[in-house]
C-alpha atoms as a PDB file:
ATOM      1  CA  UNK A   1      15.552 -12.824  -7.515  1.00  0.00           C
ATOM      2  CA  UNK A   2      17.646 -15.568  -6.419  1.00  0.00           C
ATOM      3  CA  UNK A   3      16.307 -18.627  -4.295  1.00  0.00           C
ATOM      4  CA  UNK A   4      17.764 -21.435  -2.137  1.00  0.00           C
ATOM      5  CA  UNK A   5      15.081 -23.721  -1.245  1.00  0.00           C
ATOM      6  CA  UNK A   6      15.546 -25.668   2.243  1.00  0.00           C
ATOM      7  CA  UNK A   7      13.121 -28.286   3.134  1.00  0.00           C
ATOM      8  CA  UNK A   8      12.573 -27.945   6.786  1.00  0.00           C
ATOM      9  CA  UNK A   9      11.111 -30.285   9.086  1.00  0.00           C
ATOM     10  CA  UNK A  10       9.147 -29.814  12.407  1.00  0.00           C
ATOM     11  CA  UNK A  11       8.319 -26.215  13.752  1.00  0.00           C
ATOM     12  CA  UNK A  12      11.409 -26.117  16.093  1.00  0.00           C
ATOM     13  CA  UNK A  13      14.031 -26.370  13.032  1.00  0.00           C
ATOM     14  CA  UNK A  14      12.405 -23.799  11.465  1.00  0.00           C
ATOM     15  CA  UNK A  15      12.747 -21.413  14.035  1.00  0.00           C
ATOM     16  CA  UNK A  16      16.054 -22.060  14.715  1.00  0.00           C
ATOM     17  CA  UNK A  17      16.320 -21.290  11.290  1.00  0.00           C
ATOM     18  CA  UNK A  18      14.481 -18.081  11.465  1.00  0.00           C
ATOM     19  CA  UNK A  19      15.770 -14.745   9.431  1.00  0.00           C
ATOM     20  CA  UNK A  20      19.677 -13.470   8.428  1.00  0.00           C
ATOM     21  CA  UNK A  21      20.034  -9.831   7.371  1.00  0.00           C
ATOM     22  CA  UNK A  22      22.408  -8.937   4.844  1.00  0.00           C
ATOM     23  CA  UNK A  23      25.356 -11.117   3.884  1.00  0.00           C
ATOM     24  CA  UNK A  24      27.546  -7.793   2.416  1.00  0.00           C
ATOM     25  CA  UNK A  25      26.839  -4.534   2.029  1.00  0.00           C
ATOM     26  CA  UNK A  26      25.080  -5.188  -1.697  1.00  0.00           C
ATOM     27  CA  UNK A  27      23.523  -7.878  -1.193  1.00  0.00           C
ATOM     28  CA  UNK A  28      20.195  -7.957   0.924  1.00  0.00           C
ATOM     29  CA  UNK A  29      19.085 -11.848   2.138  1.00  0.00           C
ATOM     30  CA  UNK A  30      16.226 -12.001   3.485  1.00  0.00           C
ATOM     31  CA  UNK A  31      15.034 -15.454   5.099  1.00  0.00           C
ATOM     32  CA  UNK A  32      11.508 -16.696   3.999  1.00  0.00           C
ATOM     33  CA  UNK A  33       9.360 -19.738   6.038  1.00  0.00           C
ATOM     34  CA  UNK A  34       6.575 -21.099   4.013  1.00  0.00           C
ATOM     35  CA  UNK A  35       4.196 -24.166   3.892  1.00  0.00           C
ATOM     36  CA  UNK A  36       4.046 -26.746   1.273  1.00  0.00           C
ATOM     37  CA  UNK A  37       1.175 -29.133   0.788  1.00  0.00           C
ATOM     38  CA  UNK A  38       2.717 -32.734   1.255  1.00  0.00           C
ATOM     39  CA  UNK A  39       0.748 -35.811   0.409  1.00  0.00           C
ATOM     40  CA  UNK A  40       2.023 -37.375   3.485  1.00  0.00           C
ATOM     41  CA  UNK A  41       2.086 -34.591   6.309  1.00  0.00           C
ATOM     42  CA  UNK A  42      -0.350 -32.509   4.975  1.00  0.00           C
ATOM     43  CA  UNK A  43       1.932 -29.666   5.012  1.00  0.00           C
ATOM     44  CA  UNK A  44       5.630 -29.230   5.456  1.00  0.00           C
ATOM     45  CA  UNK A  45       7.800 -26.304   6.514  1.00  0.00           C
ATOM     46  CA  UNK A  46      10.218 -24.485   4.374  1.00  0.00           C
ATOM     47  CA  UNK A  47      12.763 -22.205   4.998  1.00  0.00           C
ATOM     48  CA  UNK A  48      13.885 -20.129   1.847  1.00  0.00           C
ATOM     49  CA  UNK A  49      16.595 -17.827   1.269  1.00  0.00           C
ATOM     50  CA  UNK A  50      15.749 -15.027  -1.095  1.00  0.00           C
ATOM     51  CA  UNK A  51      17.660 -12.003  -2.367  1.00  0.00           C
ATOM     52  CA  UNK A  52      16.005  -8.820  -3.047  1.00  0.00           C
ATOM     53  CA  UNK A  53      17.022  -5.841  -4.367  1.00  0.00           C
ATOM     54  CA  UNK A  54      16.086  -2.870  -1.738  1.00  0.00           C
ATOM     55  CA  UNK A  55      15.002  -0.257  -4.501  1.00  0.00           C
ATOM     56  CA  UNK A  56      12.038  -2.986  -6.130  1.00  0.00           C
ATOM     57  CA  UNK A  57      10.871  -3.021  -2.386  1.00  0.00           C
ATOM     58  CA  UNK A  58       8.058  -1.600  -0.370  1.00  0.00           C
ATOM     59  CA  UNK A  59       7.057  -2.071   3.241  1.00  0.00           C
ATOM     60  CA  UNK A  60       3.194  -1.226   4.011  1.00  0.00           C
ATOM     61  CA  UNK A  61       2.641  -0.219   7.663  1.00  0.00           C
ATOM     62  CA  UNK A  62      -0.745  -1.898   8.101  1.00  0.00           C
ATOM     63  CA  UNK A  63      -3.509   0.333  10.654  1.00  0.00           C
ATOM     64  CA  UNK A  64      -0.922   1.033  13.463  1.00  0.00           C
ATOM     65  CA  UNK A  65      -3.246   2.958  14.988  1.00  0.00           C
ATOM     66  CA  UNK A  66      -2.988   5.448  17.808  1.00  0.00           C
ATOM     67  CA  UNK A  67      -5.999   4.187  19.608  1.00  0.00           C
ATOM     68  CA  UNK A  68      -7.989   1.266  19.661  1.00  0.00           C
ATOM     69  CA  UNK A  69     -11.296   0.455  20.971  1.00  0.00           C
ATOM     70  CA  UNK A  70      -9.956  -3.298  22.555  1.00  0.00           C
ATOM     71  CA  UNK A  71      -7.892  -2.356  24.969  1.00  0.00           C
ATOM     72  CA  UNK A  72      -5.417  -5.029  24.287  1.00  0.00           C
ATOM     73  CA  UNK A  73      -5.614  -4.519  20.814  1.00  0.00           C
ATOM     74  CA  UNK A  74      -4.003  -0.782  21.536  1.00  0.00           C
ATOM     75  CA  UNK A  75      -1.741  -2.185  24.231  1.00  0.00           C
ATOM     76  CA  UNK A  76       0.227  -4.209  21.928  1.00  0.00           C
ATOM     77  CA  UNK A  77       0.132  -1.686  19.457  1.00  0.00           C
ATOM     78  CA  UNK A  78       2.480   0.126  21.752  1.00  0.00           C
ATOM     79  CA  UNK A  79       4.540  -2.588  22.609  1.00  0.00           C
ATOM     80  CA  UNK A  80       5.550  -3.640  19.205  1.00  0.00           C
ATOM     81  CA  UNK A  81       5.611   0.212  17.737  1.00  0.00           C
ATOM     82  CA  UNK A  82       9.596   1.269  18.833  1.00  0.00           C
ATOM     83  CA  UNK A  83      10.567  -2.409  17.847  1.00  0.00           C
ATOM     84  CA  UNK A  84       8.674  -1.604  14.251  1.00  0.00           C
ATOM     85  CA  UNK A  85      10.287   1.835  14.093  1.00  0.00           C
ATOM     86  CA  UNK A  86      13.590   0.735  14.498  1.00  0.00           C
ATOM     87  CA  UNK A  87      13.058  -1.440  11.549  1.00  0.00           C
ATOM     88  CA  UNK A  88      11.854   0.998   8.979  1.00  0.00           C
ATOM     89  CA  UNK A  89      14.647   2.993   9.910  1.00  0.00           C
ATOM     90  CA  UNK A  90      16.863   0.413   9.301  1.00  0.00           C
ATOM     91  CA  UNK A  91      14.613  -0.280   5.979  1.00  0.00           C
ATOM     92  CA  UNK A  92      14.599   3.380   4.487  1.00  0.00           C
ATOM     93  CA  UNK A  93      18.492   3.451   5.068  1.00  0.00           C
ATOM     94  CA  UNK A  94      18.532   0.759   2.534  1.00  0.00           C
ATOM     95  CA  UNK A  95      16.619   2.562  -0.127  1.00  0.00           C
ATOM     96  CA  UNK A  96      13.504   0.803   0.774  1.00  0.00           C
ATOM     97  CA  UNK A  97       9.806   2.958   0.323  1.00  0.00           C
ATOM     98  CA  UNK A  98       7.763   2.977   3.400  1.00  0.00           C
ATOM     99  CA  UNK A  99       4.214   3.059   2.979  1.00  0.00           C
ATOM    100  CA  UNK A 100       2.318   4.063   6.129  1.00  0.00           C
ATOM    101  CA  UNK A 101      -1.233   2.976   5.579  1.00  0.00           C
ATOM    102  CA  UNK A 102      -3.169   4.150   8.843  1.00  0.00           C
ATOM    103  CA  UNK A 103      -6.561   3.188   7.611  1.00  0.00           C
ATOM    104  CA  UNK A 104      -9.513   6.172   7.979  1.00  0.00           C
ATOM    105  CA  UNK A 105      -6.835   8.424   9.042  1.00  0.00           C
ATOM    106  CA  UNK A 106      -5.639  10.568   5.625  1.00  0.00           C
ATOM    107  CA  UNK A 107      -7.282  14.135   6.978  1.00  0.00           C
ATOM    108  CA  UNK A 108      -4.450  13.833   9.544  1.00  0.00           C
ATOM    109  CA  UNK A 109      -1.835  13.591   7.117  1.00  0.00           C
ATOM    110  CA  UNK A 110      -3.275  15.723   4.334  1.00  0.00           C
ATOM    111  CA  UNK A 111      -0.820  18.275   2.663  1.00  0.00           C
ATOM    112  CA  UNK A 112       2.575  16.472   3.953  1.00  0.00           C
ATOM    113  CA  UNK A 113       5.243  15.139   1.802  1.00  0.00           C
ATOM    114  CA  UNK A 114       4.220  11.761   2.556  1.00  0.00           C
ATOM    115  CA  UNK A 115       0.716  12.140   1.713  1.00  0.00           C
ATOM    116  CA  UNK A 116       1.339  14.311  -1.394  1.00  0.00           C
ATOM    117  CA  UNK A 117       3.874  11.166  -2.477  1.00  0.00           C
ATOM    118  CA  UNK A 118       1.047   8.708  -2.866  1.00  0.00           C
ATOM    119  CA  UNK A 119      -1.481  10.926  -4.111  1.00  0.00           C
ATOM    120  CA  UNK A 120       0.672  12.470  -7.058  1.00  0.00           C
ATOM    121  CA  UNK A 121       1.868   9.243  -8.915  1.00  0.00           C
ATOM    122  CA  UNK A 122       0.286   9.032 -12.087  1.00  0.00           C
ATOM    123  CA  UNK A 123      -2.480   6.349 -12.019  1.00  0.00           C
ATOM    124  CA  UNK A 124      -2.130   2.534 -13.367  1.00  0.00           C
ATOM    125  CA  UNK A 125      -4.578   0.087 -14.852  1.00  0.00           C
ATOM    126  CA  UNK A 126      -5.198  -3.308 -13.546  1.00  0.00           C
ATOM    127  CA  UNK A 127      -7.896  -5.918 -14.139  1.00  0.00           C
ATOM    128  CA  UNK A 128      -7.527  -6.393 -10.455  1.00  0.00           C
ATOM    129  CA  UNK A 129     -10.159  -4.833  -8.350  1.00  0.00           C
ATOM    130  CA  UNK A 130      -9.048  -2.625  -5.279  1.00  0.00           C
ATOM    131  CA  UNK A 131     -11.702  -3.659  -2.668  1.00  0.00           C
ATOM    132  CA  UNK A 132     -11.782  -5.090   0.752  1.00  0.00           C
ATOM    133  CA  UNK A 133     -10.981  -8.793   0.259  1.00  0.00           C
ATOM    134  CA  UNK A 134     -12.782 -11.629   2.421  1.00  0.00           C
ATOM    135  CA  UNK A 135     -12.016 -14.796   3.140  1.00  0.00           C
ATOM    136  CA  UNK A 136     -11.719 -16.897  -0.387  1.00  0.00           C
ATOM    137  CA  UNK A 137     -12.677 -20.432  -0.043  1.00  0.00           C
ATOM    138  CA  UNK A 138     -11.268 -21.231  -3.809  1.00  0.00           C
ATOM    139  CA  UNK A 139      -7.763 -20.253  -2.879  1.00  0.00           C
ATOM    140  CA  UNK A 140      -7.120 -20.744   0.945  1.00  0.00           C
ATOM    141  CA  UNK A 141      -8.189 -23.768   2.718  1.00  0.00           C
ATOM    142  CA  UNK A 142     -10.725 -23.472   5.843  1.00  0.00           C
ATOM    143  CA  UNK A 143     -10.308 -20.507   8.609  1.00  0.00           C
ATOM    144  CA  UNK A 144     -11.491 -20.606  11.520  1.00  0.00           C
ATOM    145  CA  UNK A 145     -14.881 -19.028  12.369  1.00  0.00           C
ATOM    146  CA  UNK A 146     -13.302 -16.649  15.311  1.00  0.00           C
ATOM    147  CA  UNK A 147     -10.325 -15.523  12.684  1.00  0.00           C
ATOM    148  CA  UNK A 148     -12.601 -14.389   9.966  1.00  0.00           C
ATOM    149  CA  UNK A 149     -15.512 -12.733  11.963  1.00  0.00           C
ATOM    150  CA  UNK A 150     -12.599 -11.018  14.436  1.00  0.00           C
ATOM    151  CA  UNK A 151     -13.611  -9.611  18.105  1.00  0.00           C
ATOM    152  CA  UNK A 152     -11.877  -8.381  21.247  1.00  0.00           C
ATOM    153  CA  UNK A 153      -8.710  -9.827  21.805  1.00  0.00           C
ATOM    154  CA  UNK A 154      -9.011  -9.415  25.723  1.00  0.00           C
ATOM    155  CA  UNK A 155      -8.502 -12.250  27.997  1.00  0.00           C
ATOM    156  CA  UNK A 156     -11.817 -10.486  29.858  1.00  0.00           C
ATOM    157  CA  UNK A 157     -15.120 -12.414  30.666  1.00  0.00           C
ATOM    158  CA  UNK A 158     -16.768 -10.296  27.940  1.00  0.00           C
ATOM    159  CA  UNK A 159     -15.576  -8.116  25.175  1.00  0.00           C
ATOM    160  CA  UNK A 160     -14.501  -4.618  25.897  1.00  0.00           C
ATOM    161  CA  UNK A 161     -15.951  -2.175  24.397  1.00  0.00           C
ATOM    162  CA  UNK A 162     -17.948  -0.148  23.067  1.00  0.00           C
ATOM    163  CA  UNK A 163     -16.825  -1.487  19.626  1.00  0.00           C
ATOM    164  CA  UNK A 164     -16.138   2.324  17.828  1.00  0.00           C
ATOM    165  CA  UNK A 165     -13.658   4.325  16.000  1.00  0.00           C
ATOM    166  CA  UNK A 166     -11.308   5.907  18.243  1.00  0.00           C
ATOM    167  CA  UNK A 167      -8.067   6.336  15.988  1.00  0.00           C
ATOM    168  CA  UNK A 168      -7.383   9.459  14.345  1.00  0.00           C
ATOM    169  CA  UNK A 169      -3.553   8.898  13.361  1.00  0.00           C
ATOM    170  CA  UNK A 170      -1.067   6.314  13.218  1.00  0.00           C
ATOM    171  CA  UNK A 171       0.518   5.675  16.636  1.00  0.00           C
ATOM    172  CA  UNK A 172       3.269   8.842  17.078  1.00  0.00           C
ATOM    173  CA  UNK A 173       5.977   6.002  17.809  1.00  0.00           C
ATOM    174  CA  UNK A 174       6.334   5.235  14.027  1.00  0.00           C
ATOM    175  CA  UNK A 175       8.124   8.074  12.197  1.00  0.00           C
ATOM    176  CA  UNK A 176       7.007   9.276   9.116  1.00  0.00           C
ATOM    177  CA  UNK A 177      10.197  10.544   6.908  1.00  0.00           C
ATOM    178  CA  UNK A 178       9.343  12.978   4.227  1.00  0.00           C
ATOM    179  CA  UNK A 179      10.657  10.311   1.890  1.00  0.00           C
ATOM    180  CA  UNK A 180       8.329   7.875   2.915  1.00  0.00           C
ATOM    181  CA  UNK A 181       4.268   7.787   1.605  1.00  0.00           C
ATOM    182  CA  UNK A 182       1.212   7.922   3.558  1.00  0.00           C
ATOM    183  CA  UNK A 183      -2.396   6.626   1.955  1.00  0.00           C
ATOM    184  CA  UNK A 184      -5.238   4.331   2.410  1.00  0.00           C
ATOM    185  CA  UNK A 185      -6.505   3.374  -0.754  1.00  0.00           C
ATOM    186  CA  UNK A 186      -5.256   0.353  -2.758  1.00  0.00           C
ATOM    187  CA  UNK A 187      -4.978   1.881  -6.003  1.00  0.00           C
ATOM    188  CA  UNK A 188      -2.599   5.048  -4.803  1.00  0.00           C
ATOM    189  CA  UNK A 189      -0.031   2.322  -3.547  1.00  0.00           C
ATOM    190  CA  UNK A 190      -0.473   0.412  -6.554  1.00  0.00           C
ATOM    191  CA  UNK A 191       0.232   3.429  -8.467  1.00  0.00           C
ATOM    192  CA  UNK A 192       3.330   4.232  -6.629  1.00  0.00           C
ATOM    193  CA  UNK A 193       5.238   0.818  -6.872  1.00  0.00           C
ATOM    194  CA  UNK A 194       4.602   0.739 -10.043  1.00  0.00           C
ATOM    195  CA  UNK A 195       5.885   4.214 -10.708  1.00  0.00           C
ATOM    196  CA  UNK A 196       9.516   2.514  -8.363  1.00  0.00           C
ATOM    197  CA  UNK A 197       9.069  -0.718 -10.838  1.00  0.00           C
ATOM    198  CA  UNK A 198       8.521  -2.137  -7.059  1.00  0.00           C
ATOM    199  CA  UNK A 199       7.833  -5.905  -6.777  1.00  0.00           C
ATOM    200  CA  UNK A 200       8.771  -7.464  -3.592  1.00  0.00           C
ATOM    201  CA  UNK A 201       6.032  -5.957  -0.815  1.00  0.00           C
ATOM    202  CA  UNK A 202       6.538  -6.625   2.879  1.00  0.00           C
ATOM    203  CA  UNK A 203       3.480  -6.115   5.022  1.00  0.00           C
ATOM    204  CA  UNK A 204       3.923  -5.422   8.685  1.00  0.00           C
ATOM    205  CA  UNK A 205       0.954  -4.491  11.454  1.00  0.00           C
ATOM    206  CA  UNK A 206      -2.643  -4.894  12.351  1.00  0.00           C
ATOM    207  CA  UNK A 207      -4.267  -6.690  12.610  1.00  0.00           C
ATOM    208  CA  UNK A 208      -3.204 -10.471  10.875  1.00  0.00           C
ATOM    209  CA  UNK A 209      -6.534 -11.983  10.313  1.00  0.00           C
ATOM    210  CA  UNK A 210      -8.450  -8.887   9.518  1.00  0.00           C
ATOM    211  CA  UNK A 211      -7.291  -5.809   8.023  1.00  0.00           C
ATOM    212  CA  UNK A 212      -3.082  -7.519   7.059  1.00  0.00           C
ATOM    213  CA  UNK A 213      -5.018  -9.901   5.041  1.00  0.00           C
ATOM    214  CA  UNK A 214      -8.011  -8.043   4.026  1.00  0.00           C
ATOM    215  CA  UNK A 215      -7.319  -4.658   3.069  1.00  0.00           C
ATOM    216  CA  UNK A 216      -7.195  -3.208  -0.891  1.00  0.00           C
ATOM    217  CA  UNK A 217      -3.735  -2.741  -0.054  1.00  0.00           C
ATOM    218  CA  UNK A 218      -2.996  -6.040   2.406  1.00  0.00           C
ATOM    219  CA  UNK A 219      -1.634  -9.284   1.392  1.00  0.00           C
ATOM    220  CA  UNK A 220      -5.003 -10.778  -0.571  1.00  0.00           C
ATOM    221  CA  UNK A 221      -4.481  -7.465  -3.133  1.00  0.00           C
ATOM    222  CA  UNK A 222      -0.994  -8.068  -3.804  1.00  0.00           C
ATOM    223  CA  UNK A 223      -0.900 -11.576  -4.534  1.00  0.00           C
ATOM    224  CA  UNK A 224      -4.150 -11.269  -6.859  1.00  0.00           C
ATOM    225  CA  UNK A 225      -1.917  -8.135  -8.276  1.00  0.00           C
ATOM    226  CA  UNK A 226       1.223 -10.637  -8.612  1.00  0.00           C
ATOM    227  CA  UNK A 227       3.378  -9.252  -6.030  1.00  0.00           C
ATOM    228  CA  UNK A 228       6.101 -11.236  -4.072  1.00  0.00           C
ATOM    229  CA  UNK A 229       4.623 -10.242  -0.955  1.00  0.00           C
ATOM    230  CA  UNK A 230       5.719 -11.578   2.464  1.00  0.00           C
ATOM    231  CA  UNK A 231       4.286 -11.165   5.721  1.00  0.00           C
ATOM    232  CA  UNK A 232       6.619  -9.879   8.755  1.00  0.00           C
ATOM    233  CA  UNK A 233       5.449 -12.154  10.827  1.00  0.00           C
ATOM    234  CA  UNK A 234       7.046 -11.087  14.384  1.00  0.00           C
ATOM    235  CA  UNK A 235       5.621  -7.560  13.584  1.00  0.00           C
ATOM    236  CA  UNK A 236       1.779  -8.248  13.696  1.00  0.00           C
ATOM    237  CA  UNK A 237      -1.336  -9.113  15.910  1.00  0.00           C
ATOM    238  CA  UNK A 238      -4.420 -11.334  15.582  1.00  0.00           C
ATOM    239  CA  UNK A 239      -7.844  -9.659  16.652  1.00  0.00           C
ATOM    240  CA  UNK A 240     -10.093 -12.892  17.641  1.00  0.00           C
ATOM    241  CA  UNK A 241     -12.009 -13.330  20.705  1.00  0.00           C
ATOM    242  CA  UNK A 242     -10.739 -16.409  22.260  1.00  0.00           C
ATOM    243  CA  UNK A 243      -9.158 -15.744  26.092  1.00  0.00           C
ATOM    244  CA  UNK A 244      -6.285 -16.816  27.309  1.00  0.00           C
ATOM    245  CA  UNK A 245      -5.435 -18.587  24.182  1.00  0.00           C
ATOM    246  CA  UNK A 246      -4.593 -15.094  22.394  1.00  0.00           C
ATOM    247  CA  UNK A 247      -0.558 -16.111  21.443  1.00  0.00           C
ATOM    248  CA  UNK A 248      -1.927 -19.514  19.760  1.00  0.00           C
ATOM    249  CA  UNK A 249      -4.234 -18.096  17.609  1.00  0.00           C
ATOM    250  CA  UNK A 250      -2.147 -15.561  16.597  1.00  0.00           C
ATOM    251  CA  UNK A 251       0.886 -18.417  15.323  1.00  0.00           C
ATOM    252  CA  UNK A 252      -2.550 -20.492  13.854  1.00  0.00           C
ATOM    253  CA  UNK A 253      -3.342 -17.735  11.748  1.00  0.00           C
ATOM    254  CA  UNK A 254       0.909 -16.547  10.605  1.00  0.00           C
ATOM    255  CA  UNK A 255       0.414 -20.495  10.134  1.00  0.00           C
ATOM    256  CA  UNK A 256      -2.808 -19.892   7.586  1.00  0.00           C
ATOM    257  CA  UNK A 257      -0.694 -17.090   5.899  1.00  0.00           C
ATOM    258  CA  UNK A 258       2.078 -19.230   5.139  1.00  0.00           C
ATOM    259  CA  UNK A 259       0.000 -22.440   3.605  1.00  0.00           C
ATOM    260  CA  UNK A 260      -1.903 -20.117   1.326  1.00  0.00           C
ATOM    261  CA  UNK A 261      -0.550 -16.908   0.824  1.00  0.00           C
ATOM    262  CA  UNK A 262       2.819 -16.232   1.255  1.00  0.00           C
ATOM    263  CA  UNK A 263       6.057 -16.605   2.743  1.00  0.00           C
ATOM    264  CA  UNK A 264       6.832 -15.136   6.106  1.00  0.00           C
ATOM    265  CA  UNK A 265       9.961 -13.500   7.713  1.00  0.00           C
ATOM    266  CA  UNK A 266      11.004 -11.625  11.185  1.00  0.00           C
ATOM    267  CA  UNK A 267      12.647  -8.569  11.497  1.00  0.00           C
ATOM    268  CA  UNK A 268      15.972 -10.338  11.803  1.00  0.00           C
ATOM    269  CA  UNK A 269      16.393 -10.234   7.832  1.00  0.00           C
ATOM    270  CA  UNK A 270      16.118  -6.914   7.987  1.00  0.00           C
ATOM    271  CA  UNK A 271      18.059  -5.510  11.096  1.00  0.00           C
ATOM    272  CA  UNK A 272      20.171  -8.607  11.790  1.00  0.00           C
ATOM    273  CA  UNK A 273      19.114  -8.127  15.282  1.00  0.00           C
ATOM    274  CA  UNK A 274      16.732 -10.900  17.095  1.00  0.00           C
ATOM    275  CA  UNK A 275      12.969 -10.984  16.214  1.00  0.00           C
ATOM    276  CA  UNK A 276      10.387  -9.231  18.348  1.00  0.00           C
ATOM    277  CA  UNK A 277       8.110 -11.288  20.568  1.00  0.00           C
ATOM    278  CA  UNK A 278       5.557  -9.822  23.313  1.00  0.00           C
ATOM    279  CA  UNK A 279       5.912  -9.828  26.386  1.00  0.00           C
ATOM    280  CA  UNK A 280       3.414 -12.399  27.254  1.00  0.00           C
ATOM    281  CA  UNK A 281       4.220 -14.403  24.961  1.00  0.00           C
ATOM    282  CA  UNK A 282       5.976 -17.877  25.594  1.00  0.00           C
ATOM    283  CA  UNK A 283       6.756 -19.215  22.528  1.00  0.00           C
ATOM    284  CA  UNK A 284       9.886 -18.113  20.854  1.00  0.00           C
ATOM    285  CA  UNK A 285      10.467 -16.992  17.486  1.00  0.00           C
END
């Protein structure tokens, strides 16, 4: 993997300096944005340029559900899906496994290719547990109360509701290719990029602060399994309850991701094409 470090100051460079696909056809750049600890800004941004080889790569499809029991929580769902689709296309032409992890939701999928994919690599031992990982106060500095406990993310009064399962697939819009694997469980993925010798994981859906982060198979797992794992940042959603400020506490927690966890990137390193932003969104990428 080969890095070019470029210290980046103030939010509005860094964007400007947001992702680059490929520079030729065998090379793949992708454009990283992280947050260093600085003694005398507290933190400063980074941009990095990285190149990864497609084959020792993975994208995980995080819980892009069909349905959703907070309204807006389904209603971006569908905005971002065809933008998200477009990219694993692009993706899987490169050689690059796409994991579709639709949490609660492998009944659906039972006794496809996909499914069969993740279920049939032979198992691996780690001292790494797979479980639902929480907030970790020894390795990521302090998170907001709404961001951990989650809620509606309508701009409504009071939460919509009732708060219930009402997914039973992953949202049609994303395509499952026979080449690609389907499964919910942390050690079946594990067990399949290791079977690819895959080490560079990109993690892409919903929702940021919750099930991105906190899943056996979401960005917590793979760094504690030693993964270079990025977040695609213009490809995910916050689920907090805090109306009307929905857009800034989505960028607050991409912001958490990147002082802790990992690096980000947009879609841009991977298409070449401009990042995805909602629609009612005002910020730009």
């Amino acid at each position: 993997m080969i890095l070019r470090l470029v210290p980046v100051f103030g939010c509005l460079t860094a964007i400007l300096l947001s992702g680059v696909a490929a520079k030729s056809d065998d090379s793949w750049i992708l454009q990283q944005r992280k947050r260093v600890a600085d003694d005398r800004q507290g933190f400063r941004v980074v941009s990095q340029e990285v190149t990864w080889e497609p084959e020792q790569t993975a994208i995980i499809v995080v819980d892009m559900w069909n349905d959703h029991h907070c309204k807006s929580a389904a209603e971006r769902v569908v905005e971002m899906a065809p933008s998200m689709n477009e990219v694993l296309e692009a993706a899987r032409r490169k050689g690059v496994l796409i994991v579709h992890a639709p949490s609660g939701c492998m009944e659906t999928y039972q006794g496809t290719a996909a499914r069969t994919r993740a279920q049939s690599a032979p198992e691996v031992k780690t001292d790494v547990k797979f479980q639902w990982n929480y907030f970790n106060p020894e390795r990521e500095g302090q998170l907001a109360e709404k961001f951990e406990r989650a809620g509606c993310s309508c701009d409504l009064a009071e939460p919509c509701g009732p708060d219930k399962r009402v997914w039973t697939s992953q949202i049609v819009a994303l395509k499952i290719h026979d080449e690609d694997a389907v499964s919910d469980d942390g050690q079946e993925i594990y067990n399949l990029v290791e079977q690819r010798s895959i080490d560079n994981v990109i993690v892409m859906g919903v929702h940021t602060n919750r099930c991105v982060l906190g899943r056996p198979f979401g960005i917590r797992q793979m760094a504690y399994l030693g993964k270079n794992v990025v977040l695609c940042r213009d490809l995910t959603d916050s689920y907090h309850r805090d109306p009307g400020k929905h857009f800034a506490g989505l960028d607050a927690i991409i912001t958490h991701v990147e002082k802790y966890w990992c690096p980000t990137i947009t879609t841009a390193s991977i298409t070449g094409q401009q990042p995805f932003i909602f629609a009612g969104n005002q910020r730009k990428e």
